[in-house]
N, C-alpha and C. Protein backbone atom coordinates (compact mmCIF):
# COMPACT_ATOMS: atom_id res chain seq x y z
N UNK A 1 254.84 -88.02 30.33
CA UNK A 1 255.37 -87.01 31.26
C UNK A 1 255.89 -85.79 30.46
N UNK A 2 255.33 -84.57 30.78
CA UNK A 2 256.00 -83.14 30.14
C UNK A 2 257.67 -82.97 30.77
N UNK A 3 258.39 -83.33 30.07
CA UNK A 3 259.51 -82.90 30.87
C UNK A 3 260.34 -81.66 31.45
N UNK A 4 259.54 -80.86 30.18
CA UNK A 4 259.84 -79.35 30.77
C UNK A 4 258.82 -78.73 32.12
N UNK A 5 258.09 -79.67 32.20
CA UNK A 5 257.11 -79.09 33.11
C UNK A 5 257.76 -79.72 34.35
N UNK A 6 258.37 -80.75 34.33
CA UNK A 6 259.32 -81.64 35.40
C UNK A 6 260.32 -80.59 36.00
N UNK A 7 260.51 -80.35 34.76
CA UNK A 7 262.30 -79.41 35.32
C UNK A 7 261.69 -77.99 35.86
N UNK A 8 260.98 -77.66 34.96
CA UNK A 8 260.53 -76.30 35.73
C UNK A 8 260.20 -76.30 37.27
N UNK A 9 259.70 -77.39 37.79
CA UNK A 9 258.98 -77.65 39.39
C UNK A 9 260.17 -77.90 39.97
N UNK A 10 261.39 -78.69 39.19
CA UNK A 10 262.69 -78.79 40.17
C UNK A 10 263.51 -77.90 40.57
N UNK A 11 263.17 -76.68 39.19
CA UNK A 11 264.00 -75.61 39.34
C UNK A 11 263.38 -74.66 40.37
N UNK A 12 262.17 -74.35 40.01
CA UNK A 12 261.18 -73.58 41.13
C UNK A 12 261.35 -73.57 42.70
N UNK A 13 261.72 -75.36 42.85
CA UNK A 13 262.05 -75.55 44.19
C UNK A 13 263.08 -74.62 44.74
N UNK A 14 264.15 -75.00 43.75
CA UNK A 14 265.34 -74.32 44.02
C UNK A 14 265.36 -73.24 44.16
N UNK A 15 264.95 -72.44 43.14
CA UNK A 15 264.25 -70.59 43.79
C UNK A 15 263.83 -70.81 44.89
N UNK A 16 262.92 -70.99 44.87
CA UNK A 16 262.11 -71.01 46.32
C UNK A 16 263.38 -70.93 47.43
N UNK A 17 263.90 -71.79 47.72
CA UNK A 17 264.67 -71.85 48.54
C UNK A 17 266.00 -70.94 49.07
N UNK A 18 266.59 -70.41 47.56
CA UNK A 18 267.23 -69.39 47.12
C UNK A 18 266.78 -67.68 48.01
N UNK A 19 265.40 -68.18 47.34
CA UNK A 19 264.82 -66.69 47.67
C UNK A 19 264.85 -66.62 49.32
N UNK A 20 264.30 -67.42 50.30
CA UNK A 20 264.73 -67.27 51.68
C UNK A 20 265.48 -66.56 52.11
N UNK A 21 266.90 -66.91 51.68
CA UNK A 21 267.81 -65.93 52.17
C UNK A 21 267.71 -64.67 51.47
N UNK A 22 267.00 -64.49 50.69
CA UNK A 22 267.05 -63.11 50.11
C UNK A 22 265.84 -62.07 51.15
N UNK A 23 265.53 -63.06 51.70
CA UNK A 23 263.98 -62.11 52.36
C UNK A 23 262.63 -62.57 51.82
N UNK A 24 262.44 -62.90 50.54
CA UNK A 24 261.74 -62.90 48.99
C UNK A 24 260.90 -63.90 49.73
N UNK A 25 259.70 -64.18 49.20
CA UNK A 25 258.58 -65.69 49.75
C UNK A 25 258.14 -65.70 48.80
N UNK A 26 258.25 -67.09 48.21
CA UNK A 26 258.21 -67.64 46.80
C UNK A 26 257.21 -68.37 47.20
N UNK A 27 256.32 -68.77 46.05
CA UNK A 27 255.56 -69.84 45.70
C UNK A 27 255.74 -70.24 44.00
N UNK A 28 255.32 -71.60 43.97
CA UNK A 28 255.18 -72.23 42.77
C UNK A 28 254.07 -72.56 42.18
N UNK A 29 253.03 -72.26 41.20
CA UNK A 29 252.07 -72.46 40.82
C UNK A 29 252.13 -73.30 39.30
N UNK A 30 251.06 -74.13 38.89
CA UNK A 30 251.55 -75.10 37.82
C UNK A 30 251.19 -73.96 36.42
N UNK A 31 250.19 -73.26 36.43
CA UNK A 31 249.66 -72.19 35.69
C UNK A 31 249.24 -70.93 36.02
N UNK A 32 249.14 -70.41 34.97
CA UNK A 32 248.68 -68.99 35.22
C UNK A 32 247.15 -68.81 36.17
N UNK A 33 246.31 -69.76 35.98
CA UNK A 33 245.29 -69.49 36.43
C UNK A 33 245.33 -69.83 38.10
N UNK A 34 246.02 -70.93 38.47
CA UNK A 34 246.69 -71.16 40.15
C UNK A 34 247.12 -69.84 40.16
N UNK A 35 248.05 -69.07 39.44
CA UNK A 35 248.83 -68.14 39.86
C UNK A 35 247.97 -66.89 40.40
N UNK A 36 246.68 -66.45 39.62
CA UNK A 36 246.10 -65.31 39.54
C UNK A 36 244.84 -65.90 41.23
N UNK A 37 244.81 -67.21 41.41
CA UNK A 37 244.14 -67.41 42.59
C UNK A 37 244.87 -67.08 43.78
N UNK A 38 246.14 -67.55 43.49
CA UNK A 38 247.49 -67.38 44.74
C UNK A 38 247.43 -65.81 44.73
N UNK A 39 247.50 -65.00 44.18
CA UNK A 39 247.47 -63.70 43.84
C UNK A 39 246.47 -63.27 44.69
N UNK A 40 244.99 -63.17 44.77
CA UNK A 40 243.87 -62.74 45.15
C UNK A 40 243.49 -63.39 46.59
N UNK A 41 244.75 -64.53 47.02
CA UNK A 41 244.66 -65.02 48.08
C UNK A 41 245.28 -64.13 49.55
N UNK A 42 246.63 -63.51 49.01
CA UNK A 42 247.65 -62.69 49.38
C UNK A 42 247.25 -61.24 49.46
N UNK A 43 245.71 -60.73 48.80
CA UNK A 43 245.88 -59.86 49.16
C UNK A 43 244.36 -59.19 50.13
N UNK A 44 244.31 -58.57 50.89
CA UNK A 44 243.19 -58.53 52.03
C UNK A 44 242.15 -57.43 51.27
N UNK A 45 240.89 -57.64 51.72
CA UNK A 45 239.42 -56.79 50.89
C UNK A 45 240.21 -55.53 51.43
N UNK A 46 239.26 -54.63 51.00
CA UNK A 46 239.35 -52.88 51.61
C UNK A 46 240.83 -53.03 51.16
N UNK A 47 241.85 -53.26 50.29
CA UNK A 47 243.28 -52.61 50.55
C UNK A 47 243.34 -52.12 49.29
N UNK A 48 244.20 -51.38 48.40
CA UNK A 48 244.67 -50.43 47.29
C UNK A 48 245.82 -51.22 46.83
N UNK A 49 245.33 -50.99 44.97
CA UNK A 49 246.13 -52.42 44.56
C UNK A 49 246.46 -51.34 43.16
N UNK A 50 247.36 -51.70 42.86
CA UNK A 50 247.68 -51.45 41.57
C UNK A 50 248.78 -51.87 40.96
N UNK A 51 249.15 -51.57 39.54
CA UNK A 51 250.49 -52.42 38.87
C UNK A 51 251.22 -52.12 37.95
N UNK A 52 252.07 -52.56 37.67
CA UNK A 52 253.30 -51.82 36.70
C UNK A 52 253.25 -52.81 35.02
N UNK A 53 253.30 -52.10 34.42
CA UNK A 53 252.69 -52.59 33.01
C UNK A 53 253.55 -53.85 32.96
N UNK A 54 252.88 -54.60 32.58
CA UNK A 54 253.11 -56.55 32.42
C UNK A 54 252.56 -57.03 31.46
N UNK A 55 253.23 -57.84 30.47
CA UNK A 55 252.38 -58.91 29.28
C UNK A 55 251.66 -60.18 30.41
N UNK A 56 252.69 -60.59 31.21
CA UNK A 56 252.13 -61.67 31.81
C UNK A 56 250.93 -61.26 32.98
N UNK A 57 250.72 -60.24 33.58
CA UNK A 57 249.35 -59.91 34.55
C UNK A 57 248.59 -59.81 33.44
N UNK A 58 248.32 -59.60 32.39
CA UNK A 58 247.47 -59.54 31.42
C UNK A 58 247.03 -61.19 30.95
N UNK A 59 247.56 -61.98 30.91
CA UNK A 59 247.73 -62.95 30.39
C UNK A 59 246.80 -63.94 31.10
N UNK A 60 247.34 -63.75 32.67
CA UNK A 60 246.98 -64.49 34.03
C UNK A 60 245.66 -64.00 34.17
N UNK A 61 244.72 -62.87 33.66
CA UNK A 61 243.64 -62.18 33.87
C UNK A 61 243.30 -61.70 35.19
N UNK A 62 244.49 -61.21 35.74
CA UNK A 62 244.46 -60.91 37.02
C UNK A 62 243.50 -59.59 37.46
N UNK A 63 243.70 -58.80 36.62
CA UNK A 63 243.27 -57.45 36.58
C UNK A 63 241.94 -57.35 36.89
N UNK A 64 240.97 -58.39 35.76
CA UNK A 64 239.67 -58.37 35.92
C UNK A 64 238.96 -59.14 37.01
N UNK A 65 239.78 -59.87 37.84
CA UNK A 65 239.57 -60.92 39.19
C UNK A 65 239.78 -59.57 40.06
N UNK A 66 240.43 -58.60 40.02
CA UNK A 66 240.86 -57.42 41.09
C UNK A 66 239.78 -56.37 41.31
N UNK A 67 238.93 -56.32 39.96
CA UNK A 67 238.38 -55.14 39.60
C UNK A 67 236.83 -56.02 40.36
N UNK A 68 236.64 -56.95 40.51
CA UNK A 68 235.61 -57.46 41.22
C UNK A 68 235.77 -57.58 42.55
N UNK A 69 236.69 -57.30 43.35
CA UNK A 69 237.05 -57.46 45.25
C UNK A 69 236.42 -56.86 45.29
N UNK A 70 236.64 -56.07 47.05
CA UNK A 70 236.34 -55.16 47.46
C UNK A 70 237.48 -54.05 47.65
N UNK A 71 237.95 -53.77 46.75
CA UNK A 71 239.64 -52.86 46.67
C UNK A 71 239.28 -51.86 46.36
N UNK A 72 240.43 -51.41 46.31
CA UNK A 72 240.77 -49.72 45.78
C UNK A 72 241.44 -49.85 44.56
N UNK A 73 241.29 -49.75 43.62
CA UNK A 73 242.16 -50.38 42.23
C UNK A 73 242.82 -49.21 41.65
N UNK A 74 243.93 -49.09 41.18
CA UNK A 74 244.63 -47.72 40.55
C UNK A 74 245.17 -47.95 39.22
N UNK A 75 244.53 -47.73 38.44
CA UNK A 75 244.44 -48.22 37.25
C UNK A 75 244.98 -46.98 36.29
N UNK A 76 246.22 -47.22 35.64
CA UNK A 76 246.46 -45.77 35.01
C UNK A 76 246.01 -45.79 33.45
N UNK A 77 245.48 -47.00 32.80
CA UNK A 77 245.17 -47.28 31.96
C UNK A 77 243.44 -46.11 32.24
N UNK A 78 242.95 -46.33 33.24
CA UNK A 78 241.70 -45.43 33.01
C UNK A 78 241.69 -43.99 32.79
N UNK A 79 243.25 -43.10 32.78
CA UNK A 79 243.30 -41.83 32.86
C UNK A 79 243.38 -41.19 31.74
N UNK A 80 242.38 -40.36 31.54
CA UNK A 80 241.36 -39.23 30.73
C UNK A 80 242.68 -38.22 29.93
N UNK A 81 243.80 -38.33 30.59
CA UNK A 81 244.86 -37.50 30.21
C UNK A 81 245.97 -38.01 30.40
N UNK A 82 247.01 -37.40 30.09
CA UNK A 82 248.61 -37.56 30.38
C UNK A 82 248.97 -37.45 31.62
N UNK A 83 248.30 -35.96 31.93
CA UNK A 83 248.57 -35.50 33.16
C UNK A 83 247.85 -36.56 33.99
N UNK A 84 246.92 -37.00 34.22
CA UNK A 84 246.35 -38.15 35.17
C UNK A 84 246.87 -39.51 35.49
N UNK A 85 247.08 -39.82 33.63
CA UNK A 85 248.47 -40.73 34.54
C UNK A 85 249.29 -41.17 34.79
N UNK A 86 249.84 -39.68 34.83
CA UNK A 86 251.28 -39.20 35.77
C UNK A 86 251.00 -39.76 37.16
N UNK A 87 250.14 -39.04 37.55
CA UNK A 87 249.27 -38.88 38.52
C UNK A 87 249.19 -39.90 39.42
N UNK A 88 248.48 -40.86 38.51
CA UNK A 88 247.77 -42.50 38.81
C UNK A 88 249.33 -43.51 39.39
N UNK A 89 250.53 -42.73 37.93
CA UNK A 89 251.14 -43.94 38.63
C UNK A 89 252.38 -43.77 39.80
N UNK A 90 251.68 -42.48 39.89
CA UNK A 90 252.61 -41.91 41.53
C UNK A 90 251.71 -42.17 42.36
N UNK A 91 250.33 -42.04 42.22
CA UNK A 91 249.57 -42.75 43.66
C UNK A 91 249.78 -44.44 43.96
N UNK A 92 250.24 -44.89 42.66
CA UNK A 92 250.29 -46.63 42.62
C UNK A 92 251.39 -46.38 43.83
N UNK A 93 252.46 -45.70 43.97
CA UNK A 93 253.47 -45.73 45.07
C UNK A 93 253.58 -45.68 46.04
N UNK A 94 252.13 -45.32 46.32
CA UNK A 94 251.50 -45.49 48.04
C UNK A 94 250.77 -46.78 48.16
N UNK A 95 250.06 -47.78 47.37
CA UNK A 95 249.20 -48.83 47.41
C UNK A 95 249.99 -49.74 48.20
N UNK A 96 248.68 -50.20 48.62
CA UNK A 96 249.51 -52.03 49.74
C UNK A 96 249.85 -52.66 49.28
N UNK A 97 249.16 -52.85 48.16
CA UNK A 97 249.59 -54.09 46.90
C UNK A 97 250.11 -53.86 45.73
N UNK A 98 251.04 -53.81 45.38
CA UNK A 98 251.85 -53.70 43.57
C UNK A 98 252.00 -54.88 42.97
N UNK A 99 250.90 -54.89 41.83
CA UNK A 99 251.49 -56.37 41.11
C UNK A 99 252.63 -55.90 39.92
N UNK A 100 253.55 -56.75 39.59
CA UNK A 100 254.45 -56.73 38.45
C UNK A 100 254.81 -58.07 38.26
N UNK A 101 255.44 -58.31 37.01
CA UNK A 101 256.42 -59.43 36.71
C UNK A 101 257.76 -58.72 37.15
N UNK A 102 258.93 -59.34 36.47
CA UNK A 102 260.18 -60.03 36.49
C UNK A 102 260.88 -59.93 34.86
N UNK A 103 261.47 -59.02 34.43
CA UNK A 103 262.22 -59.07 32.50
C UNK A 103 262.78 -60.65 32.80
N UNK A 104 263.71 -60.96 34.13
CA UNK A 104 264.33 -61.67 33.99
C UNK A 104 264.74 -62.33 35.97
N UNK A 105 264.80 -63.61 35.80
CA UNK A 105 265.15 -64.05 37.22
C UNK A 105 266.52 -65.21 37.45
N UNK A 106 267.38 -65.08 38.01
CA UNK A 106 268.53 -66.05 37.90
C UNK A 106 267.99 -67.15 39.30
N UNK A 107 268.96 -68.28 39.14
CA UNK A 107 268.54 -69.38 39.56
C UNK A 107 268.91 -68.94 41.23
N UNK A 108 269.91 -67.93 41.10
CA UNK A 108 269.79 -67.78 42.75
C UNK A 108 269.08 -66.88 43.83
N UNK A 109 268.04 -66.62 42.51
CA UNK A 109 266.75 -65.97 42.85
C UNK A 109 266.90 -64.40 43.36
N UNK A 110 267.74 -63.75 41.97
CA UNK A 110 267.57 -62.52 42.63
C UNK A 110 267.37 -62.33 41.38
N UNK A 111 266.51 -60.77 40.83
CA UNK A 111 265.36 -60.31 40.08
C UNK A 111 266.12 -59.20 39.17
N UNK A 112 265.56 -58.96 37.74
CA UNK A 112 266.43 -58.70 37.19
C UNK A 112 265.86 -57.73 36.35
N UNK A 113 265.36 -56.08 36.16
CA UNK A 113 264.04 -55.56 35.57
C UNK A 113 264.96 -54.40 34.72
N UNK A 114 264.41 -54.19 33.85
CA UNK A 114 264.73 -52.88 33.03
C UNK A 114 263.43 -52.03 32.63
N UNK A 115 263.41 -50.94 32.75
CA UNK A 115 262.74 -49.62 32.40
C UNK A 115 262.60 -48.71 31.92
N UNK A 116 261.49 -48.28 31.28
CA UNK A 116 262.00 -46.90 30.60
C UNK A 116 261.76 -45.64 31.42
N UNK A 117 260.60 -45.67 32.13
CA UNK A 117 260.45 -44.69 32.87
C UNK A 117 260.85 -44.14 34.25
N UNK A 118 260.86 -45.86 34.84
CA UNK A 118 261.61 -45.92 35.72
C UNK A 118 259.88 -46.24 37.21
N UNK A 119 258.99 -46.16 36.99
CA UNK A 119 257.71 -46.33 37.77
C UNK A 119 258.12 -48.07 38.56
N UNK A 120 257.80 -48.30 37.47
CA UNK A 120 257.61 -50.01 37.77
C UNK A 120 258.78 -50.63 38.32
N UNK A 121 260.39 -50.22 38.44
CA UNK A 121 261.49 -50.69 39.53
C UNK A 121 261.23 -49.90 40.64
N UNK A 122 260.71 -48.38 40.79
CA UNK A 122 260.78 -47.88 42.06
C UNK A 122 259.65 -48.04 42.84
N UNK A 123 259.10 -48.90 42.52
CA UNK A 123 257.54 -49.69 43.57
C UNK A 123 258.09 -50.96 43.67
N UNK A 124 258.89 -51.88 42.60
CA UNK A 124 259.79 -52.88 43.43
C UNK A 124 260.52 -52.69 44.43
N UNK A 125 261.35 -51.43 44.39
CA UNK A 125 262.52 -50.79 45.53
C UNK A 125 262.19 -50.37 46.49
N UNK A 126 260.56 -49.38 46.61
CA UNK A 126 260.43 -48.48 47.62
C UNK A 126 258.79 -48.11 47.32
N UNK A 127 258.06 -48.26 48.19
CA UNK A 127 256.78 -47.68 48.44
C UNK A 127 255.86 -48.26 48.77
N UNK A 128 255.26 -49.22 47.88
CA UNK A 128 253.98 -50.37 48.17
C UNK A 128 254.31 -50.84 49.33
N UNK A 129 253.66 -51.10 50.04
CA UNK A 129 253.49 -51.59 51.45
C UNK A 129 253.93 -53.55 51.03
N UNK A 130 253.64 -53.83 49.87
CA UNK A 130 254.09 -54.81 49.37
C UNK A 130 254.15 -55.23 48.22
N UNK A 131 254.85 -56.02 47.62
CA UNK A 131 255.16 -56.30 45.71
C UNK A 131 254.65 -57.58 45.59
N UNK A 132 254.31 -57.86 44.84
CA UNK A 132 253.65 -59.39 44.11
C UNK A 132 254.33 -59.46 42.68
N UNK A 133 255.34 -60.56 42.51
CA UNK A 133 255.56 -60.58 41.16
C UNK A 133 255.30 -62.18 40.93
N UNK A 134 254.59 -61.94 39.61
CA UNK A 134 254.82 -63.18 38.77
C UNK A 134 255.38 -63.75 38.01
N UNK A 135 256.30 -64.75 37.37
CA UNK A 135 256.67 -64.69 36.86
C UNK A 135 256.79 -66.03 36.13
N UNK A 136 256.70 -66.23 34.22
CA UNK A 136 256.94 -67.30 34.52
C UNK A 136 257.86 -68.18 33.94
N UNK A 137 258.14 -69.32 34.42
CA UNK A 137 259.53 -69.67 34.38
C UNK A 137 260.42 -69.74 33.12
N UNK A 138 259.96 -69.12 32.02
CA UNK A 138 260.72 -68.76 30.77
C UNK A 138 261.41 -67.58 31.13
N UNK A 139 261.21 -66.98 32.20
CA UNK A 139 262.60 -65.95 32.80
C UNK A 139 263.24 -66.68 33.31
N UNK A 140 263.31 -67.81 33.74
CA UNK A 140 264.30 -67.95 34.12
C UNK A 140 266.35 -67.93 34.00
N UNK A 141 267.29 -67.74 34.29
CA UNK A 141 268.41 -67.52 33.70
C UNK A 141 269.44 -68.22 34.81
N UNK A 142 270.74 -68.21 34.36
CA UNK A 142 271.71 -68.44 34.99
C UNK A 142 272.20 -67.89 35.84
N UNK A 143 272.37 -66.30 35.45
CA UNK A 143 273.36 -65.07 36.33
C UNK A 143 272.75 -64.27 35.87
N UNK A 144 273.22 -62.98 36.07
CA UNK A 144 272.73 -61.80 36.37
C UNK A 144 273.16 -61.13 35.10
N UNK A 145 274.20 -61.42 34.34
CA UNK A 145 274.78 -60.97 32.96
C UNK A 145 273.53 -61.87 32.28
N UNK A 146 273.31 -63.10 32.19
CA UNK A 146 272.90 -63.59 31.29
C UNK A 146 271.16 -62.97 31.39
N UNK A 147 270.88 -62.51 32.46
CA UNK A 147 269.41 -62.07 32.62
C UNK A 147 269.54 -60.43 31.89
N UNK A 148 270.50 -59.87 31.85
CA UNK A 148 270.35 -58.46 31.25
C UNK A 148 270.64 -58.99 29.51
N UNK A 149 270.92 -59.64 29.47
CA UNK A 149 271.11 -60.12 27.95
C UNK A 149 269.66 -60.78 27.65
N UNK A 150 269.14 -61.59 28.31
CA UNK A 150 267.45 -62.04 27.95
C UNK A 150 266.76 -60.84 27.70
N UNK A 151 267.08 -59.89 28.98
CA UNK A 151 265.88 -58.74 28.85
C UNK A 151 266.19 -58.35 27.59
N UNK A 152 267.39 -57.80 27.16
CA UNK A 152 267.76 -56.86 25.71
C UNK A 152 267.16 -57.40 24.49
N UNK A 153 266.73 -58.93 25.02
CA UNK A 153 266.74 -59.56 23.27
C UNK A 153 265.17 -60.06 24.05
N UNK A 154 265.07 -60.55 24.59
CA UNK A 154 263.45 -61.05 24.74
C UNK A 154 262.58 -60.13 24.95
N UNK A 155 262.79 -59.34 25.76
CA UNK A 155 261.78 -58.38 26.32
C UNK A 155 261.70 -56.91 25.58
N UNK A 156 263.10 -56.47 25.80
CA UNK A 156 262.69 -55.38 25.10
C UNK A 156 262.10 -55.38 23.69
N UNK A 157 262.73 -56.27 22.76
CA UNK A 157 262.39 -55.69 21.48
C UNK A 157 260.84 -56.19 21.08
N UNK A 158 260.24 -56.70 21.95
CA UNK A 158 258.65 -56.78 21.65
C UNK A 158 258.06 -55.72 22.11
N UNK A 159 258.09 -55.36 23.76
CA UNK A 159 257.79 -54.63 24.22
C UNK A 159 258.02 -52.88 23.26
N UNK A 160 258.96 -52.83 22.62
CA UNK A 160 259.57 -51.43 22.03
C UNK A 160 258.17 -51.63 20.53
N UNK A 161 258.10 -53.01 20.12
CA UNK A 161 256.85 -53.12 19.08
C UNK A 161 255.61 -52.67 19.59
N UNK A 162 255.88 -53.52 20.41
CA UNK A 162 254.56 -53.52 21.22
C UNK A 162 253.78 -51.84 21.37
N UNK A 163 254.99 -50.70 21.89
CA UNK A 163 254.59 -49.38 22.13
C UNK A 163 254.97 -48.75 20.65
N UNK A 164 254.70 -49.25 19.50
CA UNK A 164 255.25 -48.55 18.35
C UNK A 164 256.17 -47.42 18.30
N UNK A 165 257.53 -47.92 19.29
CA UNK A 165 258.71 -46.99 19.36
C UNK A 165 259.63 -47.58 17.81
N UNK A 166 260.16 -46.53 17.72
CA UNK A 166 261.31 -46.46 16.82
C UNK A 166 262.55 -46.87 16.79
N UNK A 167 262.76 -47.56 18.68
CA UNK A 167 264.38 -47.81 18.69
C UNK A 167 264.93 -48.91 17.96
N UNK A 168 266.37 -48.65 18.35
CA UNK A 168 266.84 -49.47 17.20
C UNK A 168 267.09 -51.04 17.37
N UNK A 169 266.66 -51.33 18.71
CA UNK A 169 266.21 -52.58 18.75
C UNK A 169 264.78 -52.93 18.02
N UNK A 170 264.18 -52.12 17.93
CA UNK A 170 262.48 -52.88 16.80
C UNK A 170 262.81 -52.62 15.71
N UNK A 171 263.79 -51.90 15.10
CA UNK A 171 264.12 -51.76 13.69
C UNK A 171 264.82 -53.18 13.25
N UNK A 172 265.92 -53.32 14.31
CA UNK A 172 266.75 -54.64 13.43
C UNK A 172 267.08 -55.98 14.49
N UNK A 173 266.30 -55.43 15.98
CA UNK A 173 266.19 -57.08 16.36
C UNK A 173 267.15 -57.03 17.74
N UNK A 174 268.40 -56.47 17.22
CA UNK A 174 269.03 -56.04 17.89
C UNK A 174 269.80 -54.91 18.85
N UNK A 175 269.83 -55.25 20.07
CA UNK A 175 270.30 -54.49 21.39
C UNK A 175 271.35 -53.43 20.49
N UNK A 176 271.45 -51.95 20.00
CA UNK A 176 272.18 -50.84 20.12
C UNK A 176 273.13 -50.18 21.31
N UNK A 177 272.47 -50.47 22.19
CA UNK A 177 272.75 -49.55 23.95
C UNK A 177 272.46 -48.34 23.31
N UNK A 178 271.17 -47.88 23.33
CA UNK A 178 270.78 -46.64 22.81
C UNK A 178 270.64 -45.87 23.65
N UNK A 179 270.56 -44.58 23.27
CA UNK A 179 270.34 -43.62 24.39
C UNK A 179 269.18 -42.99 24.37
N UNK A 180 268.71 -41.73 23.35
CA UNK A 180 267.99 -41.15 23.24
C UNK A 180 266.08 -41.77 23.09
N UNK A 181 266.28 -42.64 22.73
CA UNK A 181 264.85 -43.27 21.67
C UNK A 181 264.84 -44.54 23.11
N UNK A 182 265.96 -44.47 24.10
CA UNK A 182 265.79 -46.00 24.66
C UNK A 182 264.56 -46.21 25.67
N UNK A 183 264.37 -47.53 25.39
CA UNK A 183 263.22 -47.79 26.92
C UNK A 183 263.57 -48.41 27.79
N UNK A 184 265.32 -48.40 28.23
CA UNK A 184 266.36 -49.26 29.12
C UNK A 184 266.82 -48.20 30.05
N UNK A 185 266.03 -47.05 30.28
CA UNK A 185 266.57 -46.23 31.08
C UNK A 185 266.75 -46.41 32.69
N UNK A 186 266.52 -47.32 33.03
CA UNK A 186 266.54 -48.33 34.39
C UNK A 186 267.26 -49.38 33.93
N UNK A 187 268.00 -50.02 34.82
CA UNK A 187 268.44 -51.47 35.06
C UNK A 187 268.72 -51.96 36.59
N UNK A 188 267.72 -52.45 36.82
CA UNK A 188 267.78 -52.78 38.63
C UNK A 188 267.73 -54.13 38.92
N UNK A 189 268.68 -54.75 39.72
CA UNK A 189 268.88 -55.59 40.28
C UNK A 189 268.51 -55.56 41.56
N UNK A 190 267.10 -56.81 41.80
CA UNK A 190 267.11 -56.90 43.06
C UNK A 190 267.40 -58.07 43.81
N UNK A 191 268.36 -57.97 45.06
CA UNK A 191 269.35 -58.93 45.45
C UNK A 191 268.27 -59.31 46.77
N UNK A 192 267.60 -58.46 47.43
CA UNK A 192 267.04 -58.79 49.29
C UNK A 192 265.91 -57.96 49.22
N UNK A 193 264.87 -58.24 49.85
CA UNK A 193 263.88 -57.54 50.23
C UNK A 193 263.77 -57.23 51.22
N UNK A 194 263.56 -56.06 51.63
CA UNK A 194 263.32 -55.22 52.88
C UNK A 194 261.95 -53.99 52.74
N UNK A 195 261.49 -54.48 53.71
CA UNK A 195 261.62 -55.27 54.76
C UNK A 195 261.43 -57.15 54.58
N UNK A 196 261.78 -57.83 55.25
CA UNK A 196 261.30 -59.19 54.84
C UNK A 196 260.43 -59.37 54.50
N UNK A 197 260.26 -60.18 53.37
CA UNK A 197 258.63 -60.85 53.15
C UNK A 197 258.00 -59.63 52.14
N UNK A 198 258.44 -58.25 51.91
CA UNK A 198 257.40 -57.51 51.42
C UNK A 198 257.49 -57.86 49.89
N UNK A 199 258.37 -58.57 49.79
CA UNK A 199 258.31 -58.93 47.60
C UNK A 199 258.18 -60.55 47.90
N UNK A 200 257.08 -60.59 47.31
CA UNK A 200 256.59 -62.18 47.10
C UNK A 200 256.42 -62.50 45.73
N UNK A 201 257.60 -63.71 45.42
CA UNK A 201 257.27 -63.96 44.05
C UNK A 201 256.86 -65.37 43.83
N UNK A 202 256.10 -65.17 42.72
CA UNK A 202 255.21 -66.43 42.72
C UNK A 202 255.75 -66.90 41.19
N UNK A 203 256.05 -68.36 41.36
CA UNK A 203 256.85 -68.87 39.86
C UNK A 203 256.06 -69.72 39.27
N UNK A 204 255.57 -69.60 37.91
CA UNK A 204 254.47 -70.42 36.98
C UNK A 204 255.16 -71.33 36.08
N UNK A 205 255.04 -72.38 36.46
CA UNK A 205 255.48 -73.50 35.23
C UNK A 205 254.99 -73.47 33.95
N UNK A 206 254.69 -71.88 33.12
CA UNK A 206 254.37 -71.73 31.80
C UNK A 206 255.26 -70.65 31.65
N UNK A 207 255.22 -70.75 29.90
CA UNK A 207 255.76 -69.23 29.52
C UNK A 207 254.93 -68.28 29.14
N UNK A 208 255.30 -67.67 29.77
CA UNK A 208 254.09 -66.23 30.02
C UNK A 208 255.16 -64.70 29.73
N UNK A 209 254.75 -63.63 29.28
CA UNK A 209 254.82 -62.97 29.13
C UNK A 209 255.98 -62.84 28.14
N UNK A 210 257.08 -61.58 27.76
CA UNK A 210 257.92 -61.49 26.99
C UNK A 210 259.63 -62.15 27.51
């Protein structure tokens, strides 16, 4: 018996259930690859899909299962310029469908994201006709302090490698509270979804992403 794979499904439950009162409609998937089917299940042909930069939608190979529907795909990775996508990821703010992950999720299932630009929390908050996040259960956390402390040390400082930034978290590992050079220029907590039902998160019994 995997025992972490035990606890993860017990804990999942518990989200799940959590999330209800939040509005939120959870599912539990055992892997990434359930996850990216649950994904393509949720969302209807002919609709406009796009997503907010993720290690784990990359991971799940969701992207290339999307790019075969019959969708509208908004892809800012395809833009020819800067200016385009600017562009691309202000039209993502009208799409039916927004996929994203989760930096971080507490056990009483409210969502926990940091940003630099600020795109990818304000299509969680406001626009997509609906959100899809994945996430998987190596976000998971206790509270809401302890999830802004994962993001600072798990997420960001790969992610800051990852974009060959200079801050002073990829220099020495550790969280500064920087200002100028930072990619923490967001910190959003999301507690309820409104309208009901429009953020559906789906929880993977692997560790996926940063």
């Amino acid at each position: 018996m995997d025992l972490v794979k035990e606890a993860y499904k017990i804990q999942g439950q518990t989200i799940i259930k959590n999330l209800e009162k939040r509005l939120i409609e959870g599912y539990y998937c055992d892997t990434g690859e359930e996850a990216a089917e649950k994904i393509l299940s949720l969302i209807q042909d002919g609709s406009s899909v796009s997503w907010g930069g993720s290690r784990t939608l990359d991971e799940i190979g969701i992207k290339e299962k999307l790019n075969d529907r019959n969708l509208t795909v908004i892809d800012r990775d395809k833009a020819q310029n800067p200016e385009e996508r600017i562009k691309l990821m202000k039209d993502a703010l009208h799409c039916n469908y927004f996929l994203t992950s989760t930096n971080a999720l507490t056990i009483d299932g409210e969502l926990v994201n940091i940003d630099g630009n600020g795109n990818r929390v304000a299509a969680i908050c406001f626009g997509p006709d609906n959100v899809i996040v994945v996430a998987g259960m190596n976000k998971l956390t206790a509270n809401i302090d302890s999830a802004i402390d994962r993001v600072r040390i798990n997420a960001c400082v790969p992610n800051a490698i990852r974009f060959n930034l200079k801050t002073p978290c990829a220099l020495s590992g550790e969280c500064k509270d920087c200002l100028s050079t930072s990619i923490c220029g967001q910190i959003v907590v999301t507690r309820v979804s409104k309208p009901q039902n429009r953020i559906k998160l789906i929880l993977v019994g692997e560790n996926l992403g940063f």
